[in-house]
PDB file of N, CA and C in Angstrom:
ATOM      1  N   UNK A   1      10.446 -18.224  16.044  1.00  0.00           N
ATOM      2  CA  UNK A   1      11.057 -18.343  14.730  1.00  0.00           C
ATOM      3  C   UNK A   1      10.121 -17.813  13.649  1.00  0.00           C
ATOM      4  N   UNK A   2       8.800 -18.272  13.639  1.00  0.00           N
ATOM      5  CA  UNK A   2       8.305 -17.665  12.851  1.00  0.00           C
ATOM      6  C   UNK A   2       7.994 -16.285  12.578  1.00  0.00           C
ATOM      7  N   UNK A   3       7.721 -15.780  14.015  1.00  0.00           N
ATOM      8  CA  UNK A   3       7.483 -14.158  14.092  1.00  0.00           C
ATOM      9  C   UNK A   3       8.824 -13.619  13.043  1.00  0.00           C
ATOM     10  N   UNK A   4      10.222 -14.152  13.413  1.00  0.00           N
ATOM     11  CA  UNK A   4      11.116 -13.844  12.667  1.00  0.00           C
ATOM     12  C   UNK A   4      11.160 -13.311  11.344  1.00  0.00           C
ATOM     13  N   UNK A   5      10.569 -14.746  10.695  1.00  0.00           N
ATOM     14  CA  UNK A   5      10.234 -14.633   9.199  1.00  0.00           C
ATOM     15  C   UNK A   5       9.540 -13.253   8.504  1.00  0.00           C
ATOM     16  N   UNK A   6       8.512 -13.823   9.196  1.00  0.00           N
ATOM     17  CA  UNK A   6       7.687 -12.651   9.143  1.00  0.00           C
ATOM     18  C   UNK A   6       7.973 -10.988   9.399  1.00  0.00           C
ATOM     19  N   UNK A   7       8.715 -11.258  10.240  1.00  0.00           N
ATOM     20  CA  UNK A   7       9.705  -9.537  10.458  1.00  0.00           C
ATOM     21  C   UNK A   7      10.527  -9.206   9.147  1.00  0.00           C
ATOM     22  N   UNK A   8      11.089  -9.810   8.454  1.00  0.00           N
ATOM     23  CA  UNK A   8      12.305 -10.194   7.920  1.00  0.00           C
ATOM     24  C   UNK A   8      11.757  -9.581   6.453  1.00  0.00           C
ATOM     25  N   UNK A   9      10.613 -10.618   5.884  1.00  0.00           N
ATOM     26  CA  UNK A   9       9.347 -10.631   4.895  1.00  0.00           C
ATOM     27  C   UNK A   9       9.264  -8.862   5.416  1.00  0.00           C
ATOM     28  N   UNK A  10       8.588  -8.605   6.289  1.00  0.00           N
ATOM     29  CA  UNK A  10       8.026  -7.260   6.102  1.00  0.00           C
ATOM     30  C   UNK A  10       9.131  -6.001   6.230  1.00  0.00           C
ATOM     31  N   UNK A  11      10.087  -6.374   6.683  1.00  0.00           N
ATOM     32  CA  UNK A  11      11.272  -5.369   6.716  1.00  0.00           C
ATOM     33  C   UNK A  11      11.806  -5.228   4.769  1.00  0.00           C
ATOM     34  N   UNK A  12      11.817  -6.366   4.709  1.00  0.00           N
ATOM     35  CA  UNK A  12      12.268  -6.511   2.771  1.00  0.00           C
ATOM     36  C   UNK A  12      11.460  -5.646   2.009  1.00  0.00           C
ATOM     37  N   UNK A  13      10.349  -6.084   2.153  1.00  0.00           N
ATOM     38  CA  UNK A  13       9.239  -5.358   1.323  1.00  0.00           C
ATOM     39  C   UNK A  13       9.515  -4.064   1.467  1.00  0.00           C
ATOM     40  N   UNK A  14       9.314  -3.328   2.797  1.00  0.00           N
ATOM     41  CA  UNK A  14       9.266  -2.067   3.391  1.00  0.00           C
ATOM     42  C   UNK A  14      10.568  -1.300   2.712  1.00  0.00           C
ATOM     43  N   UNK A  15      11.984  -1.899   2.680  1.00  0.00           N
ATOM     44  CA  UNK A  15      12.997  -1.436   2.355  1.00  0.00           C
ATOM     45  C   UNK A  15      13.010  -1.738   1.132  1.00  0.00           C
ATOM     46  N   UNK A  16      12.592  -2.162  -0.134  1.00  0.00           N
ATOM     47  CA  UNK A  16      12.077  -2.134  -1.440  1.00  0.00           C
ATOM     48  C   UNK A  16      11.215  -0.974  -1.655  1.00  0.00           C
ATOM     49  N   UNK A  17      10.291  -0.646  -0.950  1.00  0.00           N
ATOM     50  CA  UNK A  17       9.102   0.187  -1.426  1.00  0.00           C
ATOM     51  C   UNK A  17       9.833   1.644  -1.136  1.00  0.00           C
ATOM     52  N   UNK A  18      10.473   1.552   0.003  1.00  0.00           N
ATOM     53  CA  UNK A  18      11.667   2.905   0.321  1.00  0.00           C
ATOM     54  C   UNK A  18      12.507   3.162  -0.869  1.00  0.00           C
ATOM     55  N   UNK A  19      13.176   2.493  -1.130  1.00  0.00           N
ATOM     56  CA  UNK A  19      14.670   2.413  -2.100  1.00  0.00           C
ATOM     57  C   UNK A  19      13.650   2.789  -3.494  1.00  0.00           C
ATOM     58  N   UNK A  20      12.906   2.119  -3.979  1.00  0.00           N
ATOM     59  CA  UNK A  20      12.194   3.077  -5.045  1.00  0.00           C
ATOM     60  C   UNK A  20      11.570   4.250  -5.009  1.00  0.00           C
ATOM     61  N   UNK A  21      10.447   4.251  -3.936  1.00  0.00           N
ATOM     62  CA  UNK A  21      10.288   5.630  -3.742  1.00  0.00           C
ATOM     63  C   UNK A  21      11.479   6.873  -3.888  1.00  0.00           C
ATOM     64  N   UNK A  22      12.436   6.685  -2.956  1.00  0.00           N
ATOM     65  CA  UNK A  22      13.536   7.916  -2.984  1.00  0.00           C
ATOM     66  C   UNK A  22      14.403   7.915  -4.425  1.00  0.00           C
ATOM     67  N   UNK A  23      14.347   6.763  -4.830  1.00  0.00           N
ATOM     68  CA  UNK A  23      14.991   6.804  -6.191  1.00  0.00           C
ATOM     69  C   UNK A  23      14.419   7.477  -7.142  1.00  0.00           C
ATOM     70  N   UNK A  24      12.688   7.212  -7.219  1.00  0.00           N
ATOM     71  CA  UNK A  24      12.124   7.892  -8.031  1.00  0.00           C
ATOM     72  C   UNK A  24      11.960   9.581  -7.835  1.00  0.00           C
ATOM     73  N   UNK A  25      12.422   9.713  -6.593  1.00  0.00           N
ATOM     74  CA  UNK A  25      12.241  11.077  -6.284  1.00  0.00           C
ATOM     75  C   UNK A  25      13.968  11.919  -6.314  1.00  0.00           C
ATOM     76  N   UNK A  26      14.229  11.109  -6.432  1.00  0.00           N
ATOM     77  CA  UNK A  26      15.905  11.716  -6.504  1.00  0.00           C
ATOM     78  C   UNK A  26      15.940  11.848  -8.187  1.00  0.00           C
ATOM     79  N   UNK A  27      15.462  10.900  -9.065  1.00  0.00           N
ATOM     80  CA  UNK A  27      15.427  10.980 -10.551  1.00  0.00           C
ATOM     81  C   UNK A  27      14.723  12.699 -11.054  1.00  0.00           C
ATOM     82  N   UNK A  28      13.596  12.390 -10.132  1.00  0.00           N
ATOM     83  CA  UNK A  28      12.430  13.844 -10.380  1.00  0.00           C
ATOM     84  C   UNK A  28      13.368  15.289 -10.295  1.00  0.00           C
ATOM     85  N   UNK A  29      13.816  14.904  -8.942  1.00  0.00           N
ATOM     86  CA  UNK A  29      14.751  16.332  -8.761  1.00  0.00           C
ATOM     87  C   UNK A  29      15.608  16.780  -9.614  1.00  0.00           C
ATOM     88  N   UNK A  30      16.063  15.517  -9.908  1.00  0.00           N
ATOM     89  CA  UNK A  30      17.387  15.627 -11.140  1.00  0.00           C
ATOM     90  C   UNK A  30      16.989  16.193 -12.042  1.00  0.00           C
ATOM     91  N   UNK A  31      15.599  16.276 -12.662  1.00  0.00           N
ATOM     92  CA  UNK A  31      15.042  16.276 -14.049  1.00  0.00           C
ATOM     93  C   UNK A  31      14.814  18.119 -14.208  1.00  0.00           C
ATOM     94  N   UNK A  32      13.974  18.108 -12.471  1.00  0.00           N
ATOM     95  CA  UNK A  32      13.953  19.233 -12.332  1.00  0.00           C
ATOM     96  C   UNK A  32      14.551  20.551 -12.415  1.00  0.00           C
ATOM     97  N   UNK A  33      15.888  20.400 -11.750  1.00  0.00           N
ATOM     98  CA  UNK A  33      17.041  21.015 -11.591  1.00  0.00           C
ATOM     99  C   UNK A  33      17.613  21.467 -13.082  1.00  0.00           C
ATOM    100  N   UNK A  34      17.087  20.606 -14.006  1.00  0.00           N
ATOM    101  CA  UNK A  34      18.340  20.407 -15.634  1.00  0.00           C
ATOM    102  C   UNK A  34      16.693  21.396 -16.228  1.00  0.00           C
ATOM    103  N   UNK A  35      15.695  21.606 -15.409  1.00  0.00           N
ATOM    104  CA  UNK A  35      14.699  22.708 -16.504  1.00  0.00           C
ATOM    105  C   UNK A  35      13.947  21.741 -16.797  1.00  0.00           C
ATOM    106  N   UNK A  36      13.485  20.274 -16.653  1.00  0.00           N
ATOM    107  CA  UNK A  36      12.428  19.891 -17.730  1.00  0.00           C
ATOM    108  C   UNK A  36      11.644  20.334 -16.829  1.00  0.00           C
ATOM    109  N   UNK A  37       9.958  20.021 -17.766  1.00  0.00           N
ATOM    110  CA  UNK A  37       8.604  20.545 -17.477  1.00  0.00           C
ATOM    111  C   UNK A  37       8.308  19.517 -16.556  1.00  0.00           C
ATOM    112  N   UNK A  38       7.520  20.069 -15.176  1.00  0.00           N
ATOM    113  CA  UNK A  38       7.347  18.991 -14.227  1.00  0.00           C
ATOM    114  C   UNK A  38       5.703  18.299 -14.879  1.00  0.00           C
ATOM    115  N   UNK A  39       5.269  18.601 -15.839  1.00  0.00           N
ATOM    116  CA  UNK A  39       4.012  18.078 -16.738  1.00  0.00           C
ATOM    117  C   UNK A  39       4.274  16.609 -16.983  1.00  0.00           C
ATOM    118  N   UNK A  40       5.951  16.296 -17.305  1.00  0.00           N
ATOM    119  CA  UNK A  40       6.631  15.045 -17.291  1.00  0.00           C
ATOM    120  C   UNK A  40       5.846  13.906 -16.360  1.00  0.00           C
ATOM    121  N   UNK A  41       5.669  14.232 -14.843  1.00  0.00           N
ATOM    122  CA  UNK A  41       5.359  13.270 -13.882  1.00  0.00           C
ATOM    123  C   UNK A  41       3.831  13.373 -13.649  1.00  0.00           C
ATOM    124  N   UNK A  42       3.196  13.663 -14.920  1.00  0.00           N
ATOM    125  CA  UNK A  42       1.349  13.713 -14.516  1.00  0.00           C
ATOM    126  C   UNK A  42       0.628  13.602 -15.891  1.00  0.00           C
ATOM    127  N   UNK A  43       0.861  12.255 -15.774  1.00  0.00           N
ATOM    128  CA  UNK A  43      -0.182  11.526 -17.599  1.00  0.00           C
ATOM    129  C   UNK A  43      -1.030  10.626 -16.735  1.00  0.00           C
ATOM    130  N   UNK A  44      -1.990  10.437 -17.850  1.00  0.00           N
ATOM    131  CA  UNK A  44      -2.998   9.475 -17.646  1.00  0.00           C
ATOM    132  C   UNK A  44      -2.492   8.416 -18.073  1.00  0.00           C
ATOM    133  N   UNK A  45      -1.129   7.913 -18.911  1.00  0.00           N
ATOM    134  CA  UNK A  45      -1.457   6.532 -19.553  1.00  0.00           C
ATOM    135  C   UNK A  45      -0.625   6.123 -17.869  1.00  0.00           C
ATOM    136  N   UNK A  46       0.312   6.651 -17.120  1.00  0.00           N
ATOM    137  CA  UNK A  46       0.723   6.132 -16.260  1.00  0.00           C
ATOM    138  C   UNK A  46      -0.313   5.500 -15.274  1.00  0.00           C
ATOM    139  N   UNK A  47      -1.135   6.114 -14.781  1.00  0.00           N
ATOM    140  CA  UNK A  47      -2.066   5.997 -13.402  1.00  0.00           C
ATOM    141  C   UNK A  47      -2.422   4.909 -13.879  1.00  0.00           C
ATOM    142  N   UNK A  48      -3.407   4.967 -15.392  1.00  0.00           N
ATOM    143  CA  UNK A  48      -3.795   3.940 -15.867  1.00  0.00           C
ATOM    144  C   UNK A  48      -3.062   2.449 -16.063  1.00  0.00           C
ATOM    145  N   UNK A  49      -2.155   2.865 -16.585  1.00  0.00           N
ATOM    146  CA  UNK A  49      -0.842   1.118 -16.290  1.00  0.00           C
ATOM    147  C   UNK A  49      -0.873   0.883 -14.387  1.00  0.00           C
ATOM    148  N   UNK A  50      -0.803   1.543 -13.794  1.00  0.00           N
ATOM    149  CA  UNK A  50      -0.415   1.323 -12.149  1.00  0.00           C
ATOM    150  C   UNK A  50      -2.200   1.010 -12.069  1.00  0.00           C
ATOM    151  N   UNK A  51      -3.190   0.958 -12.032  1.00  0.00           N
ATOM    152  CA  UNK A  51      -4.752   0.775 -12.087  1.00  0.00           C
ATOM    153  C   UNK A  51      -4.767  -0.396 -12.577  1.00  0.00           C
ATOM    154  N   UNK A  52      -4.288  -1.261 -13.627  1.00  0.00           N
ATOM    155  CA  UNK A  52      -4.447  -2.127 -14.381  1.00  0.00           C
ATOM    156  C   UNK A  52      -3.216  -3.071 -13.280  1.00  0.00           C
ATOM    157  N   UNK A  53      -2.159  -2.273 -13.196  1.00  0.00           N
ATOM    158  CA  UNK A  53      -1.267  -3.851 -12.727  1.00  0.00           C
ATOM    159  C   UNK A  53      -1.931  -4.170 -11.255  1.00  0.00           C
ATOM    160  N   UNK A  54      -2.739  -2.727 -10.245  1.00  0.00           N
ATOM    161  CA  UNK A  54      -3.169  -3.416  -9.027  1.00  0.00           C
ATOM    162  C   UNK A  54      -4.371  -3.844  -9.319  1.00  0.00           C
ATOM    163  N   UNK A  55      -5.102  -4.019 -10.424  1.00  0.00           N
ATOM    164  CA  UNK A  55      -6.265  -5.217 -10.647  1.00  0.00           C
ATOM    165  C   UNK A  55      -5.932  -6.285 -10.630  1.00  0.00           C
ATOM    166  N   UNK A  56      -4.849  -6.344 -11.571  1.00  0.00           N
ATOM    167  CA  UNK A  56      -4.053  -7.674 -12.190  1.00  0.00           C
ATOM    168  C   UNK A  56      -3.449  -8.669 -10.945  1.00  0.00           C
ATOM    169  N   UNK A  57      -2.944  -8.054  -9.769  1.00  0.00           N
ATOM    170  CA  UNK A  57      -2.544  -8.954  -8.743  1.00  0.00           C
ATOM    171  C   UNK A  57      -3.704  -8.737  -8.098  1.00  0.00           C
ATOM    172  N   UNK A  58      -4.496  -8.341  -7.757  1.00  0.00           N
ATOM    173  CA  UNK A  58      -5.341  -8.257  -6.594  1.00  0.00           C
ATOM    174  C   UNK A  58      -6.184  -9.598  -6.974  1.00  0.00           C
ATOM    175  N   UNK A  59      -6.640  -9.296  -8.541  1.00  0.00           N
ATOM    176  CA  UNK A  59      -7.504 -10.673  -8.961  1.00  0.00           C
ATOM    177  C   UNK A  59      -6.507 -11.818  -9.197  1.00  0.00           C
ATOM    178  N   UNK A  60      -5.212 -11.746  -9.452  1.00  0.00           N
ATOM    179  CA  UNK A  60      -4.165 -13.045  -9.287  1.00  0.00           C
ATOM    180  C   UNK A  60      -4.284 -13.493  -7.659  1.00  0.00           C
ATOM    181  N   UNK A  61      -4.432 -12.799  -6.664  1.00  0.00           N
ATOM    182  CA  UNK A  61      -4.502 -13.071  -5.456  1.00  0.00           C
ATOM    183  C   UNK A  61      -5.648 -13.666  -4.890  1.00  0.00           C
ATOM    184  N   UNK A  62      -6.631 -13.147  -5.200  1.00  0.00           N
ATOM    185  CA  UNK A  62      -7.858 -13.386  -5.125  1.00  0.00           C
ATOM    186  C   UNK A  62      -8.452 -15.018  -6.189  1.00  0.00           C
ATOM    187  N   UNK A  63      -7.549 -15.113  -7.091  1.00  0.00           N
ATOM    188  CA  UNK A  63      -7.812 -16.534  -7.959  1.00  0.00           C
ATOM    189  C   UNK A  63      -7.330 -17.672  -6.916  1.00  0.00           C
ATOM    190  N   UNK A  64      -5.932 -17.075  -6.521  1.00  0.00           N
ATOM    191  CA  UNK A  64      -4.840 -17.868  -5.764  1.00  0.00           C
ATOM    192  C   UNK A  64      -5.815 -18.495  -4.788  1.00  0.00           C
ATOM    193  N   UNK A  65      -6.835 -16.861  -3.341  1.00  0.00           N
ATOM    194  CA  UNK A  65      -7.259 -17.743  -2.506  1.00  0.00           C
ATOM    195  C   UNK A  65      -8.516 -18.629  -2.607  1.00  0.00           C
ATOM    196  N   UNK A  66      -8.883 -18.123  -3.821  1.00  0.00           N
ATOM    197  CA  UNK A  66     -10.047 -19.156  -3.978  1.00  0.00           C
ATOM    198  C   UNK A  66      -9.734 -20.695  -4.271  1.00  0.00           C
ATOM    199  N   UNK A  67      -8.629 -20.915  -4.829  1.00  0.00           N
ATOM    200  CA  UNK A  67      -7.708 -21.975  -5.373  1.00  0.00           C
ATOM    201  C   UNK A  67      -7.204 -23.043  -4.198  1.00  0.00           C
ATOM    202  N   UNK A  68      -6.821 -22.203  -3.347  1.00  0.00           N
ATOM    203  CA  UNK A  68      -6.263 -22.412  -1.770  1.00  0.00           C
ATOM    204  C   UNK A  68      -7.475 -23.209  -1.373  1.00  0.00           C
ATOM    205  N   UNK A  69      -8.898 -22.352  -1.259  1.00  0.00           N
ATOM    206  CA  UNK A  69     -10.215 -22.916  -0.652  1.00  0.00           C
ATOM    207  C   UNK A  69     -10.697 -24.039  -1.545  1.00  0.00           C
ATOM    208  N   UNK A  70     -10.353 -23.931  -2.658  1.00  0.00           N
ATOM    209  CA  UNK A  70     -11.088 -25.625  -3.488  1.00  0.00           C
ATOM    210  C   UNK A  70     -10.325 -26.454  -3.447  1.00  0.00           C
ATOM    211  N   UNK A  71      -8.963 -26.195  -3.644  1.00  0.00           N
ATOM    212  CA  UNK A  71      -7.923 -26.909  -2.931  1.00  0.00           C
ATOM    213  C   UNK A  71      -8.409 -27.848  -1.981  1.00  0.00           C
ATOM    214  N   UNK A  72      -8.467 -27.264  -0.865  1.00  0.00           N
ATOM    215  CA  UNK A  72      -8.713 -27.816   0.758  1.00  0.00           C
ATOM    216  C   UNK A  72      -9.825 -28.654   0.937  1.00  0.00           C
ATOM    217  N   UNK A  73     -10.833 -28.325  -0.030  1.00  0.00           N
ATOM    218  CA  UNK A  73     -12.631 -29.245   0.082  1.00  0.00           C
ATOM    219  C   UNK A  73     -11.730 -30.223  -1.210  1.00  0.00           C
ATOM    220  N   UNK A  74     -11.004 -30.026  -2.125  1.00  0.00           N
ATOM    221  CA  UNK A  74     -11.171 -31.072  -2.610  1.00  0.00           C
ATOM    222  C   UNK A  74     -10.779 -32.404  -2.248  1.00  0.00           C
ATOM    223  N   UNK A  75      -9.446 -31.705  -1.339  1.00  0.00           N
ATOM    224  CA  UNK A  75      -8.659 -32.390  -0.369  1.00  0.00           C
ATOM    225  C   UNK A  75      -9.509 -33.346   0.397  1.00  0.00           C
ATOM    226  N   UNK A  76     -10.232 -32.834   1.376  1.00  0.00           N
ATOM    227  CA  UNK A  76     -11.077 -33.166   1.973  1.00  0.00           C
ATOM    228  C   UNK A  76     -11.925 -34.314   1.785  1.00  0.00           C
ATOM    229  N   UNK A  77     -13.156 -34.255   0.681  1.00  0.00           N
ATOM    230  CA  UNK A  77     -13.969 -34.696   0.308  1.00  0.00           C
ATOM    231  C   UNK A  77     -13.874 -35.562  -0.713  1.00  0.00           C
ATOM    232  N   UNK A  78     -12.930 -35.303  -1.657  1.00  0.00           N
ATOM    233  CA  UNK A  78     -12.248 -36.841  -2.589  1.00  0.00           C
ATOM    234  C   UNK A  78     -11.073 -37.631  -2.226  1.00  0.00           C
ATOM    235  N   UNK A  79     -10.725 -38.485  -2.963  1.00  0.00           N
ATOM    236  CA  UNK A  79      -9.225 -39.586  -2.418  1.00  0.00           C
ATOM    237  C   UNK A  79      -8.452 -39.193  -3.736  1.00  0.00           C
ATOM    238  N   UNK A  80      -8.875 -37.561  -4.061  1.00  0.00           N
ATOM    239  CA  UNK A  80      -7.142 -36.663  -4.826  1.00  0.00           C
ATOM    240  C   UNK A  80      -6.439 -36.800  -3.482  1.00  0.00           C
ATOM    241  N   UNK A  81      -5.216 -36.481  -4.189  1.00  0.00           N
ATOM    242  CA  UNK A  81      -3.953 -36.276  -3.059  1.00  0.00           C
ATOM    243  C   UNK A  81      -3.810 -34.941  -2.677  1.00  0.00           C
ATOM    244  N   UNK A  82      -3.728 -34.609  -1.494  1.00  0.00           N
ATOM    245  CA  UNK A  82      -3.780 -33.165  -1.200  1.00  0.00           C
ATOM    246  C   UNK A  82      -2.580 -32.572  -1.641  1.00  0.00           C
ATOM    247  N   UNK A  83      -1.385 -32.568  -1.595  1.00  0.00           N
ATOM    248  CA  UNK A  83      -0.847 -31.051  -3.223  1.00  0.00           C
ATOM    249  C   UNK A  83      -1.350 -31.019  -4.505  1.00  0.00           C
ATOM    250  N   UNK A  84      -1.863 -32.543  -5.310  1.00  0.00           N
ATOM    251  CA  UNK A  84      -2.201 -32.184  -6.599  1.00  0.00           C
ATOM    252  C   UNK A  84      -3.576 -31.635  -5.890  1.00  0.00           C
ATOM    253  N   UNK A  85      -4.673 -31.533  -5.255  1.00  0.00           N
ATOM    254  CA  UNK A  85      -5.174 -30.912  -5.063  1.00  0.00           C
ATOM    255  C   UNK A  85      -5.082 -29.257  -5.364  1.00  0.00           C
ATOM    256  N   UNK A  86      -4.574 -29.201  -4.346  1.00  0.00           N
ATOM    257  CA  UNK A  86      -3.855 -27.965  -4.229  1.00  0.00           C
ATOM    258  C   UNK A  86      -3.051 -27.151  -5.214  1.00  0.00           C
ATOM    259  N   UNK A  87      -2.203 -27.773  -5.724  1.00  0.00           N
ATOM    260  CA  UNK A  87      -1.106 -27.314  -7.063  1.00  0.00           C
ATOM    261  C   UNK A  87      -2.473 -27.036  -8.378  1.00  0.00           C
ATOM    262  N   UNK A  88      -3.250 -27.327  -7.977  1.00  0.00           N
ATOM    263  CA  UNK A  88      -4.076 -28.210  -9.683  1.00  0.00           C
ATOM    264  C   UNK A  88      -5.457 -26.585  -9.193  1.00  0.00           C
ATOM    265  N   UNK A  89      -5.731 -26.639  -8.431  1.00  0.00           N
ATOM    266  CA  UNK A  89      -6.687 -25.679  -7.842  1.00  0.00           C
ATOM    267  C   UNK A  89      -6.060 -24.092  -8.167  1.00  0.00           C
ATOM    268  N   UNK A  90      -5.207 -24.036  -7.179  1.00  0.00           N
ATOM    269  CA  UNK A  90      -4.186 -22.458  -7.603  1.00  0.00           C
ATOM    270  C   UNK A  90      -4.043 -22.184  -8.825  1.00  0.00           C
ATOM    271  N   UNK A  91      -3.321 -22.870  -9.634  1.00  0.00           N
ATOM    272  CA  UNK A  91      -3.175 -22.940 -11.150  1.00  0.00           C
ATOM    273  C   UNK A  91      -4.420 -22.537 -11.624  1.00  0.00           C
ATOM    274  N   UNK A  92      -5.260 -23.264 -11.393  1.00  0.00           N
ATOM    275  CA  UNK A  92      -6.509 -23.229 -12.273  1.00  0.00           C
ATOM    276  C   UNK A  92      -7.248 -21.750 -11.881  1.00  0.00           C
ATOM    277  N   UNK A  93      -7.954 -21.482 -10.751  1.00  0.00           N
ATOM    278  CA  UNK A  93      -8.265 -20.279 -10.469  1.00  0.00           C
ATOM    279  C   UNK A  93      -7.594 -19.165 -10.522  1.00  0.00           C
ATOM    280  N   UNK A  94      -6.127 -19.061 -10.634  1.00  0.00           N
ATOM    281  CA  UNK A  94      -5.195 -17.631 -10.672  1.00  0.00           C
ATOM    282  C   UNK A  94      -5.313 -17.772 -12.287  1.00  0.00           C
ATOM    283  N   UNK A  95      -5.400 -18.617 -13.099  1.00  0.00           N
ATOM    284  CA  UNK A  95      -4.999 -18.483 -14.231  1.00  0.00           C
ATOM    285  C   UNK A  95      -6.769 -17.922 -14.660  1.00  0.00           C
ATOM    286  N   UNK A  96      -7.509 -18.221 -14.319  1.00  0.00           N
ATOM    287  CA  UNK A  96      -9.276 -17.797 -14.593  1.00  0.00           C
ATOM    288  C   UNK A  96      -8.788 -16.301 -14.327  1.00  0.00           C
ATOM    289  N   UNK A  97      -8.551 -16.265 -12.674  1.00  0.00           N
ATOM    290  CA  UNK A  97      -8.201 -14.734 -13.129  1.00  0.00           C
ATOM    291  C   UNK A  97      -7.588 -14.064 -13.994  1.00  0.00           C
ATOM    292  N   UNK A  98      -6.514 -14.469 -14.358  1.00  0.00           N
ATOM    293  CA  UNK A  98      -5.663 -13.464 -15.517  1.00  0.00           C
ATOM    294  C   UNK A  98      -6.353 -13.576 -16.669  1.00  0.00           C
ATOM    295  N   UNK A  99      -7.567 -13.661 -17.153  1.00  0.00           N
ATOM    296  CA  UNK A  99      -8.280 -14.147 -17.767  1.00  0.00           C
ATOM    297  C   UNK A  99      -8.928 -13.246 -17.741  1.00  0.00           C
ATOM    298  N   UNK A 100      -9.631 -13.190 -16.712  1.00  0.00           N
ATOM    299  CA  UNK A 100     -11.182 -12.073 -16.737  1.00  0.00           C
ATOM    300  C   UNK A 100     -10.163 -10.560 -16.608  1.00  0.00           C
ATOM    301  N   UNK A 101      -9.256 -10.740 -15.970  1.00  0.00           N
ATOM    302  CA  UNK A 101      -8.476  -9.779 -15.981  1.00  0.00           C
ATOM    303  C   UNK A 101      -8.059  -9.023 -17.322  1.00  0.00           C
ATOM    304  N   UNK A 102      -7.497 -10.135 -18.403  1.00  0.00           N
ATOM    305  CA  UNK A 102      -7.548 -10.108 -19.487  1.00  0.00           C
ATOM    306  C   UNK A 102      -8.906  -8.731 -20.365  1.00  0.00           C
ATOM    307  N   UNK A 103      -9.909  -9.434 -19.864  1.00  0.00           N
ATOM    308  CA  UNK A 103     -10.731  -9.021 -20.631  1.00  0.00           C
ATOM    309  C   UNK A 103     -11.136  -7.628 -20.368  1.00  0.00           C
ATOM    310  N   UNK A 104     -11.056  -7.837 -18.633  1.00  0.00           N
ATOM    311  CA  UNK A 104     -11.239  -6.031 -18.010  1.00  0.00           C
ATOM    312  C   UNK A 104     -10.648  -5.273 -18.773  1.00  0.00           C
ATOM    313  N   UNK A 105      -9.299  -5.760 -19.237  1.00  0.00           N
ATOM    314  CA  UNK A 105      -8.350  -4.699 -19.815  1.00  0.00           C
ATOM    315  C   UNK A 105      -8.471  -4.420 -20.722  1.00  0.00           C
ATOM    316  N   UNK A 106      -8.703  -5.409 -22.035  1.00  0.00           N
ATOM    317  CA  UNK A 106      -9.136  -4.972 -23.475  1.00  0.00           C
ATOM    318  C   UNK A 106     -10.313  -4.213 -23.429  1.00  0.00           C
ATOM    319  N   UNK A 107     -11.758  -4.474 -22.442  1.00  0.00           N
ATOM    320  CA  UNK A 107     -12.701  -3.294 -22.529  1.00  0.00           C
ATOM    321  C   UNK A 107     -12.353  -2.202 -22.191  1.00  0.00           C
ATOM    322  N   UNK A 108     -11.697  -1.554 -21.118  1.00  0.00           N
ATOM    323  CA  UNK A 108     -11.509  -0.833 -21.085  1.00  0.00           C
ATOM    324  C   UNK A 108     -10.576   0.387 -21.751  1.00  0.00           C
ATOM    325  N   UNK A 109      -9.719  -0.511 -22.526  1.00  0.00           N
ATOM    326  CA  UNK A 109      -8.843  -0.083 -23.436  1.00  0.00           C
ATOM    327  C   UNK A 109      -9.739   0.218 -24.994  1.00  0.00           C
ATOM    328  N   UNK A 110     -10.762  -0.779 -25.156  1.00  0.00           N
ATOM    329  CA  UNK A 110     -11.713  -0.030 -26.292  1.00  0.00           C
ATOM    330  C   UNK A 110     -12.203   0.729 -25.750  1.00  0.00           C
ATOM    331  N   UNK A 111     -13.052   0.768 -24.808  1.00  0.00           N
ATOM    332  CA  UNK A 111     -13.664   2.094 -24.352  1.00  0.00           C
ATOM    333  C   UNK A 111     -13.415   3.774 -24.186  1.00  0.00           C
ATOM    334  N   UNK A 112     -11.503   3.413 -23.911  1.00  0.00           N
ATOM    335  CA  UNK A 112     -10.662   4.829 -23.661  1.00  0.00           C
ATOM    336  C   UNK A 112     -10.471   4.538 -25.317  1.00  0.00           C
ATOM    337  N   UNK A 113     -10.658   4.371 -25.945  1.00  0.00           N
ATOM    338  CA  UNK A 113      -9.994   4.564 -27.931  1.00  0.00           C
ATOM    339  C   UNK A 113     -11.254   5.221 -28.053  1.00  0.00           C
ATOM    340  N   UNK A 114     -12.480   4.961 -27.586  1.00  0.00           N
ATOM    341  CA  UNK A 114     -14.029   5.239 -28.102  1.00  0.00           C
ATOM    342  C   UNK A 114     -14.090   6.997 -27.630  1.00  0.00           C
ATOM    343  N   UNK A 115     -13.505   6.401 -26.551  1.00  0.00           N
ATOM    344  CA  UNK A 115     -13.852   8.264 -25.696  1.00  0.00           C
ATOM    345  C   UNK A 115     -13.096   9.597 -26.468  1.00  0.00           C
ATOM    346  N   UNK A 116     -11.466   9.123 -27.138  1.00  0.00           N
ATOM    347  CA  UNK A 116     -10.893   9.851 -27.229  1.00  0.00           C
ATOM    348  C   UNK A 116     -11.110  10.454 -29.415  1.00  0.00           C
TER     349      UNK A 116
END
């Protein structure tokens, strides 16, 4: 049953990441075909937004498993209740991340105003 899930989970994803891809590429053609400039599909502010949102989950993910791990010792080692443990841990570390995350982004966003 579980393998199931898990098939199911990765078939979804997979057929999401498909269905946009070809969409975005069926849009391109379209654009193409009607004469616009293919210059359209190659800016920097794009890469840069897609750079920033896979920081943004990677360190939301990365808050999450650290959250998961203090979670579990806090569980452990005090007489908290293990979900507020847990609920109270995740929260707290994913939200630190969006935080430092936060800040990655405003430096770097002064930095590209400084350069240009």
């Amino acid at each position: 049953m579980e393998v199931l899930i898990v098939l199911i989970i990765f078939l979804s994803l997979f057929g999401i990441f498909y269905v946009f891809i070809s969409t975005r590429n069926k849009e391109r053609m379209a654009l193409i075909e009607k004469g616009a400039d293919a210059s359209l599909f190659t800016t920097k502010k794009k890469n840069f937004k897609f750079t920033n949102l896979t920081l943004k989950f990677g360190m939301l993910a990365a808050g999450v498993g650290i959250g998961l791990l203090m979670g579990s010792l806090l569980s452990q080692y005090t007489t908290l209740e293990e979900p507020v443990a847990y609920f109270s841990m995740i929260f707290i570390f994913g939200g630190i991340s969006l935080i430092i995350n936060a800040m990655i982004e405003k430096k770097n966003k002064i930095e590209d105003e400084n350069l240009d």
